[in-house]
Protein backbone atom coordinates (compact mmCIF):
# COMPACT_ATOMS: atom_id res chain seq x y z
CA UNK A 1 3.99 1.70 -25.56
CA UNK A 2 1.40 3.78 -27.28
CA UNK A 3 -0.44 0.33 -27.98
CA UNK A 4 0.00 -0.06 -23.95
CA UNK A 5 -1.91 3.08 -23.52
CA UNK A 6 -4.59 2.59 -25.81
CA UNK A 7 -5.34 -0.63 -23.69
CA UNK A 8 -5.83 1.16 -20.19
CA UNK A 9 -7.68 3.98 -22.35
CA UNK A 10 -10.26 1.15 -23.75
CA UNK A 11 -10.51 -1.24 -20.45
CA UNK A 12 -14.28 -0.73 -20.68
CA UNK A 13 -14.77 -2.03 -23.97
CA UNK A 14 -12.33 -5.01 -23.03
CA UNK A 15 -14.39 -5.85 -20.11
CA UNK A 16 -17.13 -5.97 -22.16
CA UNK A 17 -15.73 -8.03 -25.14
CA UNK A 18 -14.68 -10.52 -22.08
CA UNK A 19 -18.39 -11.00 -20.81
CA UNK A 20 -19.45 -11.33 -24.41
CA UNK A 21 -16.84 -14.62 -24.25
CA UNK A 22 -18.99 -17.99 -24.36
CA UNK A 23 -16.16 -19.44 -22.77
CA UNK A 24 -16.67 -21.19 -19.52
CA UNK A 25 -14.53 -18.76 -16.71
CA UNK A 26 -11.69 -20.83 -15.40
CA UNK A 27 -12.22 -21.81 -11.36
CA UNK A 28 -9.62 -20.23 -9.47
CA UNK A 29 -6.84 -22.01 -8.71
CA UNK A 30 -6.17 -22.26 -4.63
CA UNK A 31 -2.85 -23.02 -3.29
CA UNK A 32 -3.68 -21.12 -0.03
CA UNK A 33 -5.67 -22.75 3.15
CA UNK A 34 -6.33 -21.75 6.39
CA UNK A 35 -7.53 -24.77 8.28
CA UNK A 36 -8.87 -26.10 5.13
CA UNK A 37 -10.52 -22.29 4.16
CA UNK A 38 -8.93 -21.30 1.15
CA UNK A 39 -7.94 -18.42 -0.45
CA UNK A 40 -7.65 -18.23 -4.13
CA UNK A 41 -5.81 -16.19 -6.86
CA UNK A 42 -8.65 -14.10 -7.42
CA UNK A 43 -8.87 -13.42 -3.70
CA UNK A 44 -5.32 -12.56 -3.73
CA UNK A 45 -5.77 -9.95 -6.71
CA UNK A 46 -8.54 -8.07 -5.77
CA UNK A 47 -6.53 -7.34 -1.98
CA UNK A 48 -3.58 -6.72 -3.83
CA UNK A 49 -4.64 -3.04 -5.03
CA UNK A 50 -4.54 -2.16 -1.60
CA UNK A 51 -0.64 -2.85 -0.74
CA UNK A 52 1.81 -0.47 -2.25
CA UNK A 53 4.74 -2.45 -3.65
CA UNK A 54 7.28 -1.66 -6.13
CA UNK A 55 6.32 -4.58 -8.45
CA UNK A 56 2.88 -6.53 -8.36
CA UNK A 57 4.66 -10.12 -7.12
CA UNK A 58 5.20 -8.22 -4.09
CA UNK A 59 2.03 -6.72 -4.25
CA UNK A 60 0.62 -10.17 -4.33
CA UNK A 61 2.58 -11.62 -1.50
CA UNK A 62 1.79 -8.76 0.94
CA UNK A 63 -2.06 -9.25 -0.12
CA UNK A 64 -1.64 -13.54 0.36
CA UNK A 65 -0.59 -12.14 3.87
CA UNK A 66 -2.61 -10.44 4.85
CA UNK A 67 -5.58 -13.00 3.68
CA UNK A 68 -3.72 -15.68 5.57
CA UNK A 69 -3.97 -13.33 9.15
CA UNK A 70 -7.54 -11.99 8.36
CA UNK A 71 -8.15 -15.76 8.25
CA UNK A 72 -5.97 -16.98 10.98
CA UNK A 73 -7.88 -14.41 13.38
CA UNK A 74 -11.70 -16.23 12.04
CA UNK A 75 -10.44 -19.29 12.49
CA UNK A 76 -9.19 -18.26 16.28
CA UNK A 77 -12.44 -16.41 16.78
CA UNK A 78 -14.42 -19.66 16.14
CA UNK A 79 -12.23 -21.50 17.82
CA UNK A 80 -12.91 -19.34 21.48
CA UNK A 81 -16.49 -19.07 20.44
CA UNK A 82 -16.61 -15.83 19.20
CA UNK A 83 -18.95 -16.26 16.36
CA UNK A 84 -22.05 -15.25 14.09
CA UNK A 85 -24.65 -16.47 12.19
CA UNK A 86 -23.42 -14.10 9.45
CA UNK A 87 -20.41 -14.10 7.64
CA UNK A 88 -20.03 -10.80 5.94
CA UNK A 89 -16.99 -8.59 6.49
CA UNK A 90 -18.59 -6.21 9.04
CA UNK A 91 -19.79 -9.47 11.01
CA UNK A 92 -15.82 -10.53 10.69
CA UNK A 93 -13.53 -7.77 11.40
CA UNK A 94 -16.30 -7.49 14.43
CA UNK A 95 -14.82 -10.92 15.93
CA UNK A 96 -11.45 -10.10 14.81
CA UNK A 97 -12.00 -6.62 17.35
CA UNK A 98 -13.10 -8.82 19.92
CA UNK A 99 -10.91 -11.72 19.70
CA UNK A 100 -7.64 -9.15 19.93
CA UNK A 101 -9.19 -7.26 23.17
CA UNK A 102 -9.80 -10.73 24.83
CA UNK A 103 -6.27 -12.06 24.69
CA UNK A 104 -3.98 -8.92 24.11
CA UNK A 105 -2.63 -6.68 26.99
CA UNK A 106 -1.24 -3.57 25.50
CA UNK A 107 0.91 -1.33 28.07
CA UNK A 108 0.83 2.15 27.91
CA UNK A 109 4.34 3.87 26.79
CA UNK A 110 5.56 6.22 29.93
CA UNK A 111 6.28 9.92 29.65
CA UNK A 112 10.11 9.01 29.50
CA UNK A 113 9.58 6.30 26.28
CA UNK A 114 7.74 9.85 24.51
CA UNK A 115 11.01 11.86 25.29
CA UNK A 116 13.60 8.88 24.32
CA UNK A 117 11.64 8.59 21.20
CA UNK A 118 11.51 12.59 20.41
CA UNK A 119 15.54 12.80 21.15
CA UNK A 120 16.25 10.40 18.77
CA UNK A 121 14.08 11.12 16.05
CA UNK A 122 15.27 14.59 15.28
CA UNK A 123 14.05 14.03 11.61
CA UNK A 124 11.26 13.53 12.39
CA UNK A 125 10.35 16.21 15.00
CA UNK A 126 9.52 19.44 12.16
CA UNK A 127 6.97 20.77 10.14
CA UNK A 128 6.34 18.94 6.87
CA UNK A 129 8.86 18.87 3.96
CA UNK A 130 7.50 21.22 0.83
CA UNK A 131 8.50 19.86 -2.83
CA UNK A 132 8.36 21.37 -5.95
CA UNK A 133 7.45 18.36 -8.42
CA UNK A 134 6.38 17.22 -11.82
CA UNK A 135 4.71 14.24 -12.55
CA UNK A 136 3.21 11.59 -15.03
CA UNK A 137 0.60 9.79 -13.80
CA UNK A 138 -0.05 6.55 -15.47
CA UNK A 139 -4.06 5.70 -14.15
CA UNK A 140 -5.60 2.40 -13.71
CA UNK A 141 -8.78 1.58 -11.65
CA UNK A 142 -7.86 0.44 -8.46
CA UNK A 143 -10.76 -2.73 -8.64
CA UNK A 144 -8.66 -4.18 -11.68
CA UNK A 145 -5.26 -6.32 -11.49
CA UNK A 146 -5.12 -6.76 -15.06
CA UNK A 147 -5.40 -2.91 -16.06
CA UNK A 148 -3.43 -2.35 -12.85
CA UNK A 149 -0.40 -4.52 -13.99
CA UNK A 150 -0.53 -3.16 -17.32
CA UNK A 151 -0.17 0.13 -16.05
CA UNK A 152 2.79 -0.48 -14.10
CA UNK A 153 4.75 -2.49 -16.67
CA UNK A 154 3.93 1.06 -18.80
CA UNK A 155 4.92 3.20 -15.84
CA UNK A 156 8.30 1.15 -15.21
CA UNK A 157 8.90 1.24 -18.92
CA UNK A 158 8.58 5.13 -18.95
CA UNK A 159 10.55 5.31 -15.64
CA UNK A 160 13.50 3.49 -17.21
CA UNK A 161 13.56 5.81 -20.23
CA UNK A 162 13.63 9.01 -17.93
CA UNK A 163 16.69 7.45 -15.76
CA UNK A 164 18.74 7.59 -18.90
CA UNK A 165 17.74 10.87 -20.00
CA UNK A 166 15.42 12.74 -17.61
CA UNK A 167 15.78 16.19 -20.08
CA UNK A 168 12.73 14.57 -21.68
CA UNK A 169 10.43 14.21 -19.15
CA UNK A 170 8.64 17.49 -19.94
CA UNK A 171 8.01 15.99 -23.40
CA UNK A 172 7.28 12.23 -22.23
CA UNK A 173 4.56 14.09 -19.34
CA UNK A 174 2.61 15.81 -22.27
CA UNK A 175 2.78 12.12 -24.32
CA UNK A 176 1.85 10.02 -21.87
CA UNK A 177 0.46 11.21 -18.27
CA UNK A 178 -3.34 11.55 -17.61
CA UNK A 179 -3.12 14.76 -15.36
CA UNK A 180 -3.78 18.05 -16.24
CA UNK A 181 -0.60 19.08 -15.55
CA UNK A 182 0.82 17.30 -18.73
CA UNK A 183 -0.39 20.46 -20.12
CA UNK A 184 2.84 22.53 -18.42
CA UNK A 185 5.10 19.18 -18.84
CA UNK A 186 3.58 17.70 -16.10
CA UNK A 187 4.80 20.92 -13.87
CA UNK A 188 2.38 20.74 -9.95
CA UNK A 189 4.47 23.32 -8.71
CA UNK A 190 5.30 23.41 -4.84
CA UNK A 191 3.39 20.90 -2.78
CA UNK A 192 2.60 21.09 0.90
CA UNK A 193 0.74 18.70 3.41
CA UNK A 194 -2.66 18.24 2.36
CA UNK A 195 -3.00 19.30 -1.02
CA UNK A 196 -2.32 15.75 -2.51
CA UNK A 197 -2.88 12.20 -2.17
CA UNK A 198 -1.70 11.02 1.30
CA UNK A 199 0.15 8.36 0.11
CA UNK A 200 1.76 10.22 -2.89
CA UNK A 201 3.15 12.72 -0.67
CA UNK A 202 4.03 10.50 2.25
CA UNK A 203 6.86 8.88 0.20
CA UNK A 204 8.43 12.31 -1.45
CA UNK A 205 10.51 13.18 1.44
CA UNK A 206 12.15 9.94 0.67
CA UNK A 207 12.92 10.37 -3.21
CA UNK A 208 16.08 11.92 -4.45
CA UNK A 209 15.82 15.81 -5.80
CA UNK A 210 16.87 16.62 -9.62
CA UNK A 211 16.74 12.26 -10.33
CA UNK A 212 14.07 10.32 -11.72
CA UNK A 213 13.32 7.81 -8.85
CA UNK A 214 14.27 3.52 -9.86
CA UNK A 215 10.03 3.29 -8.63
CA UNK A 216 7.12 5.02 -9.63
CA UNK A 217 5.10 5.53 -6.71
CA UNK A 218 1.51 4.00 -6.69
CA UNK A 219 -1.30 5.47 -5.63
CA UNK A 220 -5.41 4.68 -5.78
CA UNK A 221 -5.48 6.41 -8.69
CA UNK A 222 -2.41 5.06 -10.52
CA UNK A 223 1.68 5.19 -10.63
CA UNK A 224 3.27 8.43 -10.87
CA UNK A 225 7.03 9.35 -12.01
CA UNK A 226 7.66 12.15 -9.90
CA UNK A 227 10.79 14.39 -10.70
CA UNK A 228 11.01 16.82 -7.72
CA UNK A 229 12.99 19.69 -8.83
CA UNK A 230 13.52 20.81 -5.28
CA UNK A 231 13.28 20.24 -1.28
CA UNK A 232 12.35 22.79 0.91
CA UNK A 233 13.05 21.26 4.82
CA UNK A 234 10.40 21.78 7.92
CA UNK A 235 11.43 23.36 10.63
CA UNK A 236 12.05 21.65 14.29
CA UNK A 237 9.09 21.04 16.63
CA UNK A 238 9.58 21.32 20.47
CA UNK A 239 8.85 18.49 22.33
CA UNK A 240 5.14 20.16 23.69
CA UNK A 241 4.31 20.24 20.21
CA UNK A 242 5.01 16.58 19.22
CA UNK A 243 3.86 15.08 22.70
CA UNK A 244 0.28 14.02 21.53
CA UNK A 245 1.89 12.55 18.27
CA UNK A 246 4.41 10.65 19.92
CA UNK A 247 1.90 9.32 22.24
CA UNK A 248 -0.72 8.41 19.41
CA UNK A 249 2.65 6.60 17.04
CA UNK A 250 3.90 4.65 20.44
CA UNK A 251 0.48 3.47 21.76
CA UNK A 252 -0.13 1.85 18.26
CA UNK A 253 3.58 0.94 17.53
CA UNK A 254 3.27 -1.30 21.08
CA UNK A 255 -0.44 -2.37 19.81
CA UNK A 256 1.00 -3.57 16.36
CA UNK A 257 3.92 -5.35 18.13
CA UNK A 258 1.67 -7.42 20.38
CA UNK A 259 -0.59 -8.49 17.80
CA UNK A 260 2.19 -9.71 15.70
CA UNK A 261 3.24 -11.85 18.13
CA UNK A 262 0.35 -12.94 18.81
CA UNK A 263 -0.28 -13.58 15.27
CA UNK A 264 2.97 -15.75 15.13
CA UNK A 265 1.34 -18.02 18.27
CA UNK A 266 -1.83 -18.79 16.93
CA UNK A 267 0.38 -19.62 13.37
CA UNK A 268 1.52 -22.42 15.27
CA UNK A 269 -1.61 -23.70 16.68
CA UNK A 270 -3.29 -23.65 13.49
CA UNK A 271 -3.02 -25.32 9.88
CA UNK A 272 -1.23 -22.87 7.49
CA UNK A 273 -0.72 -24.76 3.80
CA UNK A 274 0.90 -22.58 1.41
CA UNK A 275 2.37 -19.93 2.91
CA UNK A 276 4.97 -19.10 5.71
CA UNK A 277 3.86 -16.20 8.36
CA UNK A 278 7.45 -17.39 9.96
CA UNK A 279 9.36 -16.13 6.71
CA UNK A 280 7.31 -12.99 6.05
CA UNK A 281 10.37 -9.93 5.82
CA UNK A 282 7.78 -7.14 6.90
CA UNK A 283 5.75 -6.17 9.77
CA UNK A 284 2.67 -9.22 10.31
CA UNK A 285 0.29 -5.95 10.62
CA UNK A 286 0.23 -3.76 8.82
């Protein structure tokens, strides 16, 4: 584990000692294509860092996904005329804007959807959760699969230990985690909205209290075992308060939905190789 460490500690020098390599890189493999565009391994890696997954394969398949839609969409663009002389990603997610207001019609929700929705989300209609939590973060650069995988396979490693004996996560936090906090056993004290990463504290609400979670929880700047010691519950919202919310979540919830389907049309029309959009088990947009 320790030897583990020491490689995420020293990823400079590794990158370095790569470039230094006379060896001729290896092309990367494609087993992807888009109407005969294809999308390699590499491609597939570097997206992956931005799909939160409990293990990288799934990391990897949510990435080849969303490649093979970001690709779909060009390939529709072209195909309506909606094109440019350039081809850099400003130039492309500008067609992909286009292409989506030319052929999807999103309704408005109605007043009544925003009150169905507020009665029977209860849950979700109150002030943020506060959690008092300790963590060990585990970093790794967000621009680097390899140091990124290594990282987790540490952080699940770690994880598994503290499930069998979580009286020694004080000690493993001072060991092993990169925060300041391993300092007090990797002790943040109580955490509110806003005072962390968005997608670290987006996900404790859902974690158990006084239990090591089966995940860590990834983040840009790494996977964290979180321990929270305890939940403190929002209060409720009326519905005055929420009505702007609701209308924001709703408008893009029926936004998402119609671009998925649309998604799944032009999958037909086109030449997928390599990947099914028809057998993906999540949301087409994310």
């Amino acid at each position: 584990m320790n030897r583990q460490l020491d490689s995420l500690d020293h990823g400079e020098n590794d990158a370095v000692s790569k470039q230094a390599d006379d060896t001729p890189p290896t092309k990367p493999e494609i087993r992807i294509r888009v109407d005969g565009r294809g999308i390699d391994d590499s491609d597939i890696d570097r997206e992956a860092q931005y799909h939160n997954a409990p293990s990288l394969d799934e990391a990897r398949r949510l990435a080849a996904q969303a490649l093979v839609i970001r690709e779909l969409l060009l390939a529709e663009a072209v195909a309506q005329g909606i094109s440019d002389d350039t081809d850099n990603d400003t130039q492309s997610e500008a067609r992909i804007r286009v292409l989506i207001e030319r052929n999807i019609d999103v309704p408005d929700p109605t007043e009544p959807d925003y009150r169905r929705y507020y009665d029977a989300n209860p849950a979700r209609m109150r002030t943020a959760d506060r959690h008092e939590v300790s963590h060990i973060l585990i970093p790794s650069p967000p621009d680097d699969a390899e140091l990124r995988a290594l990282a987790r396979n540490l952080a699940v490693e770690l994880t598994g230990e503290l499930r069998a004996e979580s009286r020694q996560f004080a000690e493993i936090a001072r060991k092993h985690s990169r925060c300041p906090s391993k300092e007090a056993g990797g002790y943040l004290g109580m955490i509110e909205r806003g005072q962390t990463a968005p997608e670290f504290e987006k996900v404790l609400s859902r974690l158990p209290v006084g239990e090591v979670p089966e995940h860590p929880v990834e983040t840009r700047f790494g996977f964290h075992i979180v321990l929270i010691h305890e939940r403190h519950a929002g209060n409720p919202l009326t519905f005055a308060a929420c009505h702007e919310k609701i209308a924001d979540y709703l408008r893009e919830h029926v936004r998402r939905r119609a671009i998925s389907q649309y998604i799944r049309l032009l999958a037909a029309e086109h030449d997928i190789e390599g990947f099914d959009l028809d057998a993906a088990n999540s949301p087409l947009v994310q």
